[in-house]
Protein backbone atom coordinates (compact mmCIF):
# COMPACT_ATOMS: atom_id res chain seq x y z
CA UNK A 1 1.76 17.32 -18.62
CA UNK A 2 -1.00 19.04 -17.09
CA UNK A 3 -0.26 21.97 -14.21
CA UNK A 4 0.16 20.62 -10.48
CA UNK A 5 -2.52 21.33 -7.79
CA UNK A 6 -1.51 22.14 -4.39
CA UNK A 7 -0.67 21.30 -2.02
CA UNK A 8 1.34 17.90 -3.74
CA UNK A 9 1.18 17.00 0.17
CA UNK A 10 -2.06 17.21 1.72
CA UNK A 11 -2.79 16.47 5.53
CA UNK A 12 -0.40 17.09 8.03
CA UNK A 13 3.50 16.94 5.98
CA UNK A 14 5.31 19.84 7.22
CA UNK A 15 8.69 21.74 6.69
CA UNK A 16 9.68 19.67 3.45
CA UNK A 17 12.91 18.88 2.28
CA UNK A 18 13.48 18.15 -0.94
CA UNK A 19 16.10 16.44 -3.46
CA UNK A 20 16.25 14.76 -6.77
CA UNK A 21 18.60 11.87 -7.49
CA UNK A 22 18.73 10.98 -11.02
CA UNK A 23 15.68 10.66 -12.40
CA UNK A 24 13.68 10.34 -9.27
CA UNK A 25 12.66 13.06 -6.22
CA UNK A 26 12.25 12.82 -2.85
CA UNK A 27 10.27 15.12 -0.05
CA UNK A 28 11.11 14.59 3.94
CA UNK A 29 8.62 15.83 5.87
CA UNK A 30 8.54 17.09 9.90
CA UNK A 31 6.80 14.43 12.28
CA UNK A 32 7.11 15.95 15.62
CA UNK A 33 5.75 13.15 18.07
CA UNK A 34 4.44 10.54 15.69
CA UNK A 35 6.44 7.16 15.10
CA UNK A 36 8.02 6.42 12.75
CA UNK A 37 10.14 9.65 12.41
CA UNK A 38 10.35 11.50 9.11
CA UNK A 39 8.45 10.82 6.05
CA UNK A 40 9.26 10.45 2.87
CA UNK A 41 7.26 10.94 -0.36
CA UNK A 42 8.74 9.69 -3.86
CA UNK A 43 8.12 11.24 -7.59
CA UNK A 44 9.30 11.40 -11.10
CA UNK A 45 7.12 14.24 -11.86
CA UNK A 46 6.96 16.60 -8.89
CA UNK A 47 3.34 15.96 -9.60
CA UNK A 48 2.47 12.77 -8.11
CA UNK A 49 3.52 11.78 -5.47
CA UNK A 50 3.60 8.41 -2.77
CA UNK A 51 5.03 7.72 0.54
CA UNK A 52 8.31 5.82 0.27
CA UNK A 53 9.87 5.13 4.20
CA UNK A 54 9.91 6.26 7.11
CA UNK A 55 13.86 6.11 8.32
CA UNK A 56 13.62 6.57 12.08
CA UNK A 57 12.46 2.93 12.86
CA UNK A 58 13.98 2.32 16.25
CA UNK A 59 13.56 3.81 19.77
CA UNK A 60 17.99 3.62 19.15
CA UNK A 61 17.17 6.45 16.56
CA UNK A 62 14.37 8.40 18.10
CA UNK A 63 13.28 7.93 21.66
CA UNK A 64 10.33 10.08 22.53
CA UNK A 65 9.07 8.99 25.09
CA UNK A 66 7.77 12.12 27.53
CA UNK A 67 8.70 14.46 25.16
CA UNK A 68 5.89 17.12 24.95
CA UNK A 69 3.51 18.23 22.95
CA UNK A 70 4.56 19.23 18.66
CA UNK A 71 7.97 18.09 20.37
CA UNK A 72 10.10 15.45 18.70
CA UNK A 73 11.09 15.36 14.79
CA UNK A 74 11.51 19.39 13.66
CA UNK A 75 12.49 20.38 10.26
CA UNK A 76 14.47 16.88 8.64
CA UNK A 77 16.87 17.75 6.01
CA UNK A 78 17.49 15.07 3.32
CA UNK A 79 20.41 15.11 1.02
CA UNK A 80 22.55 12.89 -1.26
CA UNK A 81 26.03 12.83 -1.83
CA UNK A 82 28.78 10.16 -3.52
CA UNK A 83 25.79 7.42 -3.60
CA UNK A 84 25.00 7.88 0.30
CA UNK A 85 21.54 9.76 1.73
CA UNK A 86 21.93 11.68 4.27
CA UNK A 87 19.25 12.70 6.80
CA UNK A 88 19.65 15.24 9.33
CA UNK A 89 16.89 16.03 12.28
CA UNK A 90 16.19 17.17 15.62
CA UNK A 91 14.55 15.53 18.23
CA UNK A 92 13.10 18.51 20.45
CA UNK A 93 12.60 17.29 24.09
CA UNK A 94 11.40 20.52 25.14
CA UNK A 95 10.62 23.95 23.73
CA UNK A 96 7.55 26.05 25.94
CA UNK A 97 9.36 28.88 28.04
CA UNK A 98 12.61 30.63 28.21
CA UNK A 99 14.73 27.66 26.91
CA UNK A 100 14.56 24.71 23.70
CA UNK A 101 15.90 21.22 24.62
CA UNK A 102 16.82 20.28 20.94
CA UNK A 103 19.29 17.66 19.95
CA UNK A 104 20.67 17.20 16.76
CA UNK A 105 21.74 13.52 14.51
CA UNK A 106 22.56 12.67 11.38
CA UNK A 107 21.76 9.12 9.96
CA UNK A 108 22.82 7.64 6.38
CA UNK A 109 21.67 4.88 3.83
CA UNK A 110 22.14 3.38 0.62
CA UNK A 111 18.60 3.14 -0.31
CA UNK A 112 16.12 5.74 0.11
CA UNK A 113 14.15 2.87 1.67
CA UNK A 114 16.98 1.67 4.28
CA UNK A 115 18.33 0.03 6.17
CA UNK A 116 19.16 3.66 7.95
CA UNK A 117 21.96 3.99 10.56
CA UNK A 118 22.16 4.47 14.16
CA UNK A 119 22.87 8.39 14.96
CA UNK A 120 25.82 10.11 14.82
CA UNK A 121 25.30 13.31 17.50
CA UNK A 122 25.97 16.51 16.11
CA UNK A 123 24.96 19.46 18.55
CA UNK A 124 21.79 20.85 21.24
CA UNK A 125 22.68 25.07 20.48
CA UNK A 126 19.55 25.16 17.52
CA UNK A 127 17.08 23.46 15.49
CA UNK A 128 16.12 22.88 11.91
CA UNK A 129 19.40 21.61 10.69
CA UNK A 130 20.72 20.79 7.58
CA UNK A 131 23.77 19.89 5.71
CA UNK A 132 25.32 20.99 2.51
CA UNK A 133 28.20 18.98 0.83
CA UNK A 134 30.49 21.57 -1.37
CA UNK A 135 31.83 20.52 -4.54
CA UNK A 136 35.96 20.85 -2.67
CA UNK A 137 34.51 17.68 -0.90
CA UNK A 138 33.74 19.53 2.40
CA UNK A 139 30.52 18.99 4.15
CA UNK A 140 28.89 22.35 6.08
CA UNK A 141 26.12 21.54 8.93
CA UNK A 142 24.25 24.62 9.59
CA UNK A 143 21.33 25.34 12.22
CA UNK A 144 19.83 28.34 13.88
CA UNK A 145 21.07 29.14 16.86
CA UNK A 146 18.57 29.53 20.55
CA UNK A 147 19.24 32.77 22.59
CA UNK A 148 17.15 31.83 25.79
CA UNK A 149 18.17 35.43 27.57
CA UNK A 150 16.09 38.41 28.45
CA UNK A 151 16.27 41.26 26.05
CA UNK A 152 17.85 39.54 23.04
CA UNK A 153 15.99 37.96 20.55
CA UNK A 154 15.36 34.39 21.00
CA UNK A 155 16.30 33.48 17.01
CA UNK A 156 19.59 34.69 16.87
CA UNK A 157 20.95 33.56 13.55
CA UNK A 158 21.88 30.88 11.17
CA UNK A 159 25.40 29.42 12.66
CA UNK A 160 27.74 27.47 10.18
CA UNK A 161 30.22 24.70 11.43
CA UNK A 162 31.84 21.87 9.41
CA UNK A 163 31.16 18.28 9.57
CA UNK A 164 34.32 15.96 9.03
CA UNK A 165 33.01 12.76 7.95
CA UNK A 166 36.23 10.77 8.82
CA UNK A 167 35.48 11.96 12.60
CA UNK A 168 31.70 11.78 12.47
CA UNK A 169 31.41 14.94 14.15
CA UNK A 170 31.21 18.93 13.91
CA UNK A 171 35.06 20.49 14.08
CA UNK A 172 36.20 23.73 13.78
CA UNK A 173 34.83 27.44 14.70
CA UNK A 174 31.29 28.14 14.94
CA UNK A 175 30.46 31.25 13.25
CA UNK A 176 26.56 33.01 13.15
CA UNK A 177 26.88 33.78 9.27
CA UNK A 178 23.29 35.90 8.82
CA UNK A 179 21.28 37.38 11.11
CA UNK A 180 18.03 37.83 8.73
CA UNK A 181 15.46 40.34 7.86
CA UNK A 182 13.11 42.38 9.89
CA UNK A 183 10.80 39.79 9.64
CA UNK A 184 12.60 37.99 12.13
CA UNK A 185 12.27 34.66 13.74
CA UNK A 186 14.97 33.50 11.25
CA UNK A 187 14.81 29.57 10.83
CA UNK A 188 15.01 26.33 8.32
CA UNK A 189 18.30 27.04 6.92
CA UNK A 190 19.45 25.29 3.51
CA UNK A 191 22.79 25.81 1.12
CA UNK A 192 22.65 25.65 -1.91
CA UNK A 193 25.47 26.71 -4.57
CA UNK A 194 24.97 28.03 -8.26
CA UNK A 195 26.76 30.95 -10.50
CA UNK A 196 29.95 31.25 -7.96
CA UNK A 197 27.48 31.90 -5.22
CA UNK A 198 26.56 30.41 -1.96
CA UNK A 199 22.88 30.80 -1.60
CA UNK A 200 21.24 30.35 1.95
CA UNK A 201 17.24 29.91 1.88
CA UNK A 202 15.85 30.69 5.21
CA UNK A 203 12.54 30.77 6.87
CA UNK A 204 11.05 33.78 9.19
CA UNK A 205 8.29 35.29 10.64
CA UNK A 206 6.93 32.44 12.70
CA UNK A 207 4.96 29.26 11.14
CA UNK A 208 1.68 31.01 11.78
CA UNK A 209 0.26 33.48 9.03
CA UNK A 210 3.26 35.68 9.02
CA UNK A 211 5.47 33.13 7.61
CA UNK A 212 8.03 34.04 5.03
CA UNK A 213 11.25 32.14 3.74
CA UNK A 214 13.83 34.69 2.14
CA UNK A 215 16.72 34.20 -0.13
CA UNK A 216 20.30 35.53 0.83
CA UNK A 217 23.95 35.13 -1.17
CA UNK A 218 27.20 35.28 -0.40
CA UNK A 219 30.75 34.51 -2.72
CA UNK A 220 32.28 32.31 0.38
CA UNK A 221 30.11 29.95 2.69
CA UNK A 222 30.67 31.61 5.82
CA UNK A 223 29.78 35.17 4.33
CA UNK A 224 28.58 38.18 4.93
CA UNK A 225 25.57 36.90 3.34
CA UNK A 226 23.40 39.71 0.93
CA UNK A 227 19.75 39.21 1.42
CA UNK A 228 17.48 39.50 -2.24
CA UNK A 229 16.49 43.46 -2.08
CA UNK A 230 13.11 42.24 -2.98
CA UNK A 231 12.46 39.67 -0.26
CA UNK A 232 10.80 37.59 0.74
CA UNK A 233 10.74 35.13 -1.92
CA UNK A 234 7.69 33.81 -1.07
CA UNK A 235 4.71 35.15 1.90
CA UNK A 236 0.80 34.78 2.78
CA UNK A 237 1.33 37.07 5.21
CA UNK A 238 -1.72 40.12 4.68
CA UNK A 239 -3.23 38.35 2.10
CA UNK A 240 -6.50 37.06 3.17
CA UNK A 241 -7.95 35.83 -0.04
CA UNK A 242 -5.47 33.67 -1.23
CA UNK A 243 -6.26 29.38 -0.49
CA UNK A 244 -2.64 28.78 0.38
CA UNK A 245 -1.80 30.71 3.74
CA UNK A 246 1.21 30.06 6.21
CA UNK A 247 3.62 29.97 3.19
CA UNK A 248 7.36 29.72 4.18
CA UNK A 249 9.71 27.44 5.25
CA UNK A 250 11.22 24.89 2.18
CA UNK A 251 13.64 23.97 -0.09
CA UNK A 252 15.27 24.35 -4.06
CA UNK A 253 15.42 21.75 -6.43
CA UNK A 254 16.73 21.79 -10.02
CA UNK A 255 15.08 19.13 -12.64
CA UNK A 256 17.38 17.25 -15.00
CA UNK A 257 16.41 19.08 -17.71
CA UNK A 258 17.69 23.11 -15.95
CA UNK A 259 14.31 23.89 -14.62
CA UNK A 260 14.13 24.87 -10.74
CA UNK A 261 11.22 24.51 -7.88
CA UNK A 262 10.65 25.62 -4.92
CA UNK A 263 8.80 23.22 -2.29
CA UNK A 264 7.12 25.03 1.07
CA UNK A 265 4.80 24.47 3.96
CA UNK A 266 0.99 26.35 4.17
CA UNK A 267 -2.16 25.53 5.51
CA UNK A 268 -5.69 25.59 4.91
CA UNK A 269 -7.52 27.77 7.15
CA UNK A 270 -11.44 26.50 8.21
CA UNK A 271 -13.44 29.49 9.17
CA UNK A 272 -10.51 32.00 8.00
CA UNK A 273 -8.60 30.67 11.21
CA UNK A 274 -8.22 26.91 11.76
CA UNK A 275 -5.76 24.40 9.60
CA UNK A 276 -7.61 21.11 10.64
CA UNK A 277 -5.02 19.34 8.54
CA UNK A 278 -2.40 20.70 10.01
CA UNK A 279 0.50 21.99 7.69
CA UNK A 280 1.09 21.26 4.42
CA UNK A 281 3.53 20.57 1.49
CA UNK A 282 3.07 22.44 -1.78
CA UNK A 283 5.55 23.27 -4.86
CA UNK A 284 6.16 26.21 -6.87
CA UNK A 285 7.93 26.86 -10.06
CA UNK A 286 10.76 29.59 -9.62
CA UNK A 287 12.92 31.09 -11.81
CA UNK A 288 16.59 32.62 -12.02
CA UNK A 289 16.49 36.84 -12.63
CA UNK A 290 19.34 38.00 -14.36
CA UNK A 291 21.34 39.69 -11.37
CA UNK A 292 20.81 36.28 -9.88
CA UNK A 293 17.60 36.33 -7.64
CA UNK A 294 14.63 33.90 -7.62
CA UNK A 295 11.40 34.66 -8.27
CA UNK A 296 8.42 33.15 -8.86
CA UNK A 297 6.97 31.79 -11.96
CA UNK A 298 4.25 34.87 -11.98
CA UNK A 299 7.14 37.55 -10.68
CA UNK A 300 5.15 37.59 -7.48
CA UNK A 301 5.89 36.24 -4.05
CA UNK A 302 2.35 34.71 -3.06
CA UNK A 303 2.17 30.88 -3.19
CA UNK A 304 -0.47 29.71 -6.32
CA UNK A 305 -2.80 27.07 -6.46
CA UNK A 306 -1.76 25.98 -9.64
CA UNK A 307 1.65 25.48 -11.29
CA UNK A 308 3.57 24.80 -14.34
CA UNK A 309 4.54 21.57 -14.68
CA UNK A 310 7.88 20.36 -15.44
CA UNK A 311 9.35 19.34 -19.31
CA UNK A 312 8.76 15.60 -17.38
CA UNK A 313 6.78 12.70 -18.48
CA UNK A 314 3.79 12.45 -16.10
CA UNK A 315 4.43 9.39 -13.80
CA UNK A 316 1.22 9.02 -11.68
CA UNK A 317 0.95 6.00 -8.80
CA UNK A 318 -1.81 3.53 -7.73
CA UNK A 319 -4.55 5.30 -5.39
CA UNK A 320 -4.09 3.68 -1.83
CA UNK A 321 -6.58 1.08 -0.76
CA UNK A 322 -9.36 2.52 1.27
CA UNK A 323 -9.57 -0.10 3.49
CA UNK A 324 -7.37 -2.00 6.05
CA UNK A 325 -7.95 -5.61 6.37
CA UNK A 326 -4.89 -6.06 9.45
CA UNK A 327 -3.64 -9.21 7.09
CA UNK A 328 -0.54 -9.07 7.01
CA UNK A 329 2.19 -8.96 10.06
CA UNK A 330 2.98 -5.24 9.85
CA UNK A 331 1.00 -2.48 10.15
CA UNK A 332 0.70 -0.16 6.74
CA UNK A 333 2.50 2.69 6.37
CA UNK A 334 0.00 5.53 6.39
CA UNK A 335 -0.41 4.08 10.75
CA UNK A 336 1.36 6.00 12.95
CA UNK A 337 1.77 5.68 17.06
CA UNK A 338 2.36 8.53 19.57
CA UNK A 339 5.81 8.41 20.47
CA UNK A 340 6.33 4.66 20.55
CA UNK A 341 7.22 1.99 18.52
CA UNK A 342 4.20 -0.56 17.64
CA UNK A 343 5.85 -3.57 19.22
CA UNK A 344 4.21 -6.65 19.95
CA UNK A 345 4.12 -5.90 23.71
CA UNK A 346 0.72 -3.67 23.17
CA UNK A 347 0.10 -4.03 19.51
CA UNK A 348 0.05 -7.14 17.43
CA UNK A 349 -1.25 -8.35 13.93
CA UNK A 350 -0.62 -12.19 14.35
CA UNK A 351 -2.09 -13.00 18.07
CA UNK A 352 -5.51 -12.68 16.02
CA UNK A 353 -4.57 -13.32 12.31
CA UNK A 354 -6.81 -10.91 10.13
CA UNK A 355 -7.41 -8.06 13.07
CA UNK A 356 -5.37 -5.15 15.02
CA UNK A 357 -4.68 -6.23 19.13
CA UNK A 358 -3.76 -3.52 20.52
CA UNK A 359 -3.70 -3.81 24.49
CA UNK A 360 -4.54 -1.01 27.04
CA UNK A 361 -2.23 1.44 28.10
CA UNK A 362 -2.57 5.00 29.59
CA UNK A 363 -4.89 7.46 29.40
CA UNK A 364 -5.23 9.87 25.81
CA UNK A 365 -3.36 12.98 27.82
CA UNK A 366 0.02 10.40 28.20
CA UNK A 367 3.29 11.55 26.90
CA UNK A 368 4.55 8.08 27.64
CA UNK A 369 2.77 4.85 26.83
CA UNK A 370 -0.71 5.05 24.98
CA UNK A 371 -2.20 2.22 22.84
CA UNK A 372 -3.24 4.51 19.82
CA UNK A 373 -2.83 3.83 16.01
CA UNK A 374 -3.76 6.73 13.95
CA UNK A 375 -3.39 8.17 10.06
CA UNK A 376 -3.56 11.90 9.08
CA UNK A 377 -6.66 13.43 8.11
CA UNK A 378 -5.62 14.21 4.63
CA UNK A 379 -9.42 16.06 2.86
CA UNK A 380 -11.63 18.77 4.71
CA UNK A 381 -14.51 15.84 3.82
CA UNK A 382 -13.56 12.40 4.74
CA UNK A 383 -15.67 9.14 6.47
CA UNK A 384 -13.78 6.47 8.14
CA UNK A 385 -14.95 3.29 10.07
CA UNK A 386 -13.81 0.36 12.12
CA UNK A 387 -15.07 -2.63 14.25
CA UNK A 388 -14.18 -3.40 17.48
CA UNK A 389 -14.59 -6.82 19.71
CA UNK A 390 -13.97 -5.79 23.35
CA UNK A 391 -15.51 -6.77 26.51
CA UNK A 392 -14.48 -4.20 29.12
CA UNK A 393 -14.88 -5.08 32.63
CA UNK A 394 -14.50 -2.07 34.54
CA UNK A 395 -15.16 2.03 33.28
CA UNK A 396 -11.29 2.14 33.40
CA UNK A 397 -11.38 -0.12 30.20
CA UNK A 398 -11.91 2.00 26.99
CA UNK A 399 -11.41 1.35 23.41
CA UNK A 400 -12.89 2.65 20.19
CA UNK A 401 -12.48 5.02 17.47
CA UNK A 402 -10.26 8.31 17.95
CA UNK A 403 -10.24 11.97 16.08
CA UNK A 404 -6.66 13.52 17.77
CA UNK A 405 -4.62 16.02 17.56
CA UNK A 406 -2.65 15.85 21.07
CA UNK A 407 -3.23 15.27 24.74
CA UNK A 408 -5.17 18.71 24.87
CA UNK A 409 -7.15 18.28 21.80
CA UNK A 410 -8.89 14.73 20.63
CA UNK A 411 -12.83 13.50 20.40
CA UNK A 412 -13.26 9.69 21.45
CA UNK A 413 -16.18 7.19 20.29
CA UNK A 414 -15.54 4.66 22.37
CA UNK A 415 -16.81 1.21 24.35
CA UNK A 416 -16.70 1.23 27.98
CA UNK A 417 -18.40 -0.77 30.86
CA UNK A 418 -20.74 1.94 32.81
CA UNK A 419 -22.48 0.50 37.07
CA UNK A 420 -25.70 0.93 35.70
CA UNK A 421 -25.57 0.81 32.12
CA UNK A 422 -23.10 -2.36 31.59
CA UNK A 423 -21.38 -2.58 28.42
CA UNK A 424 -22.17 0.84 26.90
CA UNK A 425 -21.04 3.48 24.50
CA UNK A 426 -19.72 6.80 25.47
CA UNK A 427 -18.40 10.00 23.91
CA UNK A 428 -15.46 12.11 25.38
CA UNK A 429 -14.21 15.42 23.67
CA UNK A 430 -11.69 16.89 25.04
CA UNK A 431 -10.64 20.85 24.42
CA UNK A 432 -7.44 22.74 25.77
CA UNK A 433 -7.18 20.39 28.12
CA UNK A 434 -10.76 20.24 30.05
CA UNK A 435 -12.23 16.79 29.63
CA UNK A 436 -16.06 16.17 28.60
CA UNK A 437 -18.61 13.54 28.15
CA UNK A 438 -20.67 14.63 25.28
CA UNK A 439 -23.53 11.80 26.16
CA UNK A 440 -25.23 12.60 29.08
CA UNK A 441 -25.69 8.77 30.07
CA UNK A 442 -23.59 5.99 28.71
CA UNK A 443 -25.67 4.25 25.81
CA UNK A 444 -26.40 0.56 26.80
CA UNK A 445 -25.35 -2.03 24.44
CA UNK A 446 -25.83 -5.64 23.80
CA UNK A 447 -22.92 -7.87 25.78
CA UNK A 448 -21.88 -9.76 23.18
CA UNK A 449 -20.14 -9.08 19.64
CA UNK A 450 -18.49 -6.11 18.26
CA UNK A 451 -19.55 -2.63 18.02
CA UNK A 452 -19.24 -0.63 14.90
CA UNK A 453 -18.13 2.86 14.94
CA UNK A 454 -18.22 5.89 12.02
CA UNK A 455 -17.45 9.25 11.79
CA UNK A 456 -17.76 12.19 8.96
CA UNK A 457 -16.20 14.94 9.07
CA UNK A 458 -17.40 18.06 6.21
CA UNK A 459 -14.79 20.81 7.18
CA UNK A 460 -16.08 22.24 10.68
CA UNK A 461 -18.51 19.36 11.38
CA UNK A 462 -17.64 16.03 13.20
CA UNK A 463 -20.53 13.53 13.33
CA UNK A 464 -20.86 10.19 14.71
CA UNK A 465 -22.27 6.84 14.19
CA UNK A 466 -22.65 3.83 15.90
CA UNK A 467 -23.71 0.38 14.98
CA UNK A 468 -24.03 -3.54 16.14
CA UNK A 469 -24.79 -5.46 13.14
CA UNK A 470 -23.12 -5.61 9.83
CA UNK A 471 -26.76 -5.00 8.39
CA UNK A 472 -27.83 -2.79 10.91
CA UNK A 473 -28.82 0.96 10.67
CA UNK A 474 -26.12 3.79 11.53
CA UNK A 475 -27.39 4.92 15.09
CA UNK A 476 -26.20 8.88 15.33
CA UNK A 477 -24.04 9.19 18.79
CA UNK A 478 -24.56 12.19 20.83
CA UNK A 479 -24.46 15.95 19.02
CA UNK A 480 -22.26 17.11 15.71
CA UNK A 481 -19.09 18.58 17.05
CA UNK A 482 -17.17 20.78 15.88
CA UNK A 483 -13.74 19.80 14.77
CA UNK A 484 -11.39 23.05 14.70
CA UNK A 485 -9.90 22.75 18.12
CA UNK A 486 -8.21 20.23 16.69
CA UNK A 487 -5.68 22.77 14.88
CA UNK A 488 -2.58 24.23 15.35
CA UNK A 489 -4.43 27.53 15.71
CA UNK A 490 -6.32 26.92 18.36
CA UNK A 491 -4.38 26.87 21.16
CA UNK A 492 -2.52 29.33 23.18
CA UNK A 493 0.64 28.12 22.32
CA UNK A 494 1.39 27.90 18.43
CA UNK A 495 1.41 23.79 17.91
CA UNK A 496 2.63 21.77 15.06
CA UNK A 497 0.89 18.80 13.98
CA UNK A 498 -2.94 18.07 12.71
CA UNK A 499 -5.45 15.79 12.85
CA UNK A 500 -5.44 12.27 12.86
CA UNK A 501 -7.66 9.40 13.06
CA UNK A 502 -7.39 6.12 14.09
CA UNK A 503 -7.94 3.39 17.05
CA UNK A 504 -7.41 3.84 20.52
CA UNK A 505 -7.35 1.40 23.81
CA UNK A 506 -7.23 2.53 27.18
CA UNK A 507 -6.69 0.37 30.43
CA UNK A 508 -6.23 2.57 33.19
CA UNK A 509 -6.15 -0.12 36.20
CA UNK A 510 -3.12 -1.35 34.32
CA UNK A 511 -3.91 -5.13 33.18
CA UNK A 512 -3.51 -4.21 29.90
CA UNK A 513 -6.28 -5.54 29.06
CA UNK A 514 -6.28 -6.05 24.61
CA UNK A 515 -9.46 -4.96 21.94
CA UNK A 516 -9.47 -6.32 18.27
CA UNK A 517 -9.68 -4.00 15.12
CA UNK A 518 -11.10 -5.51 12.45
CA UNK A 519 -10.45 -3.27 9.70
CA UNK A 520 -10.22 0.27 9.41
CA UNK A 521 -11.71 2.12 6.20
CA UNK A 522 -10.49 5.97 5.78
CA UNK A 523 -12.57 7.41 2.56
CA UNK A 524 -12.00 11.10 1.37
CA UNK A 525 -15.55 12.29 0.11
């Protein structure tokens, strides 16, 4: 098989989690405030790989609305054990300030693909949890722990309690079994066990450009823990040149046939700064050093670009479909909503058989309710296109096509209805927050039929197209923008996600008034 490019994830697939069971492997991925919760990717060759389910269906699961900004789904763990998956995540409610609101649950299935439980509560003290099940039987939930006073440092440790699956809840002492490195920020716990050790792989220094995750052992589960004298086992941190920056945060797997991998976030930086895509997975071959340390596959600790494959047969998958005809009664997987569920009381694929209704909610800087359906930006070059039929009847009707990233941070081609100009076309970008119309009068359009919208984005340019027949020209809208406050890097406030695009409907006097999608076509160039 030939080597694997990274990242195996592209786009925005953060924090991943990864197991093999059997013959096959499975990645869970971070999806903060984006519906469905968690994502998982399947492969038989750590090479290719495709989305598989999304577990966190229901608002019973995963109820987001009003949580904030990168809140929600942090840092998912997925395991297996005795023909049962186990996934463990947070849902963060609030985390700016002195104090993190972070709850954590634990939900189970039979197949990767569900039916997945209701939650089972664990605990609020941390986030990124996970769980290991020891081979006595026992299962050990670990998190790090939140120290919200002055003068102590905020990440204060990885804290170890069991789980007693007969009671369906933590028991027993809590004990803070490591402490970390002088990196700090010490995060993203996982167990693992090998050799008569307990290893514990953590994350630290931050998820910006001094990431890290470091390697510690220890001969019984709740310590002292040893960290790896040569630590960390993997950093971009001061290393400008290399394509994979951010590195940290991930997880160990071991092949069927001995050979071990490490999977990890990073990013892409546009213009040495800006990860447009947000953060994402790649792999890495490690290997075992005689006094029992990993390293990897070069001896260094910089993520590569290209890695050894495993002794696997290569298993690739169909290439998705580039476009999105709405036929059939549920929306595609790669679709995502803010916060929400997609049901039928704002979004529907049957009221008009063969397009997307979505009706008018609130406005694009809601943490509530908004009418948006969006995929991740997955390529640095990438075209995309859609139809709309909507007849707004007020300038508080909007719907069209949306670049986002949050409330702060989003660009919006969309049709309005303008005093003077009547039905009309107008361009909003929006940038930390401060709200701007990028067309200095509304463009007047025809009153009847749809409108066709385009965009292309090359890296750090955004430009925009309209149209109003199938045959006719692509009419430029307004200037090229430029994309890159749509990145975690750009605000004040380290964020989490990255960019999406999709279709949007706004209707702010509250009739709910509904536009039709025709199709949506996402292309990467």
């Amino acid at each position: 098989m030939s080597n694997i490019q990274n990242p195996i994830l592209p786009g925005f697939h953060p924090d991943p989690s990864i197991v093999r069971v059997g013959d096959d492997y499975y990645i869970a991925t971070s999806t903060f405030e984006w519906f469905p919760g968690v994502r998982i990717h399947h492969s038989k060759d750590l090479k290719h790989w495709r989305f598989i389910s999304s577990p966190l269906t229901r608002t019973s699961q995963l109820d987001m609305k009003g949580n904030m900004n990168s809140g929600g789904i942090w840092a998912p763990c997925l395991s297996y054990h005795d023909g049962t998956f186990y996934l463990i995540y947070t849902d963060v409610k609030q985390w700016h300030g002195a104090y993190k609101d972070a709850h954590n649950y634990l939900v189970t299935a039979e197949n990767i693909e569900g039916p997945w439980s209701e939650p089972i509560y664990l605990n609020s003290s941390g986030f990124d949890p996970s769980l290991f099940h020891d081979e006595d039987g026992r299962k050990w939930f670990v998190n790090m722990i939140w120290d919200y006073r002055k003068g102590n440092h905020p990440f204060a440790g990885i804290v170890l309690q069991e789980y007693s699956e007969a009671e369906q809840k933590l028991v027993g002492p809590v004990k803070n079994i490591y402490k970390g490195t002088d990196i700090q920020l010490t995060e993203g716990p996982h167990l693992y066990k090998k050799d008569g050790y307990y290893y514990l792989l953590v994350a630290e220094g931050g998820t910006e450009y001094e990431h890290a995750a470091t390697l510690a052992r220890s001969k019984t589960i709740d310590g002292p823990y040893e960290t790896d004298p040569n630590y960390p086992l993997i950093t971009s941190n001061k290393k400008p040149e290399l394509a994979l920056q951010k590195a940290g945060h991930g997880s160990l797997v071991e092949t069927q046939n001995g050979e071990w991998y490490f999977a990890h976030l990073c990013g892409r930086p546009l213009k040495e700064t800006y990860c447009t895509l947000g953060r994402e997975t790649a792999i890495q071959k490690v290997e075992w050093t005689e006094d029992g340390w990993l390293r990897i596959e070069d001896g260094g600790n910089s993520p590569l670009q290209e890695v050894t494959a495993p002794d696997l047969p290569e298993h690739p998958f169909e290439p998705e479909p580039e476009k999105d005809n709405f036929d059939g009664e549920t929306l595609h997987h790669q679709w995502n909503t803010l916060r929400i569920p997609a049901d039928s009381s704002w979004c529907s694929l049957t009221e008009r058989p063969g397009h997307l209704r979505l009706r008018g909610m609130e406005s694009l800087s809601s943490v509530h309710s908004q009418s948006l359906v969006a995929r991740r930006q997955q390529s640095f070059h990438c075209e995309f296109e859609t139809k709309v039929d909507y007849d707004p009847e007020y300038y508080q009707h909007m719907a069209g096509l949306v670049i986002y990233y949050d409330t702060e941070d989003h660009v919006y081609l969309h049709v309005t209805r303008d005093e003077q100009a009547g039905k009309s076309i107008q361009l909003i970008q929006t940038k930390q927050g401060e709200y701007e119309e990028r067309l200095e009068k509304p463009i007047s359009i025809q009153e009847e039929g749809p409108v066709y919208f385009k965009g292309v984005i090359h890296e750090a340019s955004l430009a925009l197209f309209y149209k109003q027949a199938e045959d006719g020209e692509w009419t430029p809208v307004g200037p090229e923008l430029d994309p890159t406050h749509m990145s975690d890097d750009s605000a004040e406030n380290v964020r989490f996600t990255g960019t999406f695009i999709g279709m949007a409907t706004q209707d702010l006097s509250g009739m709910k008034k509904a536009a039709d999608f025709d199709y949506f076509i996402y292309k990467e160039l």
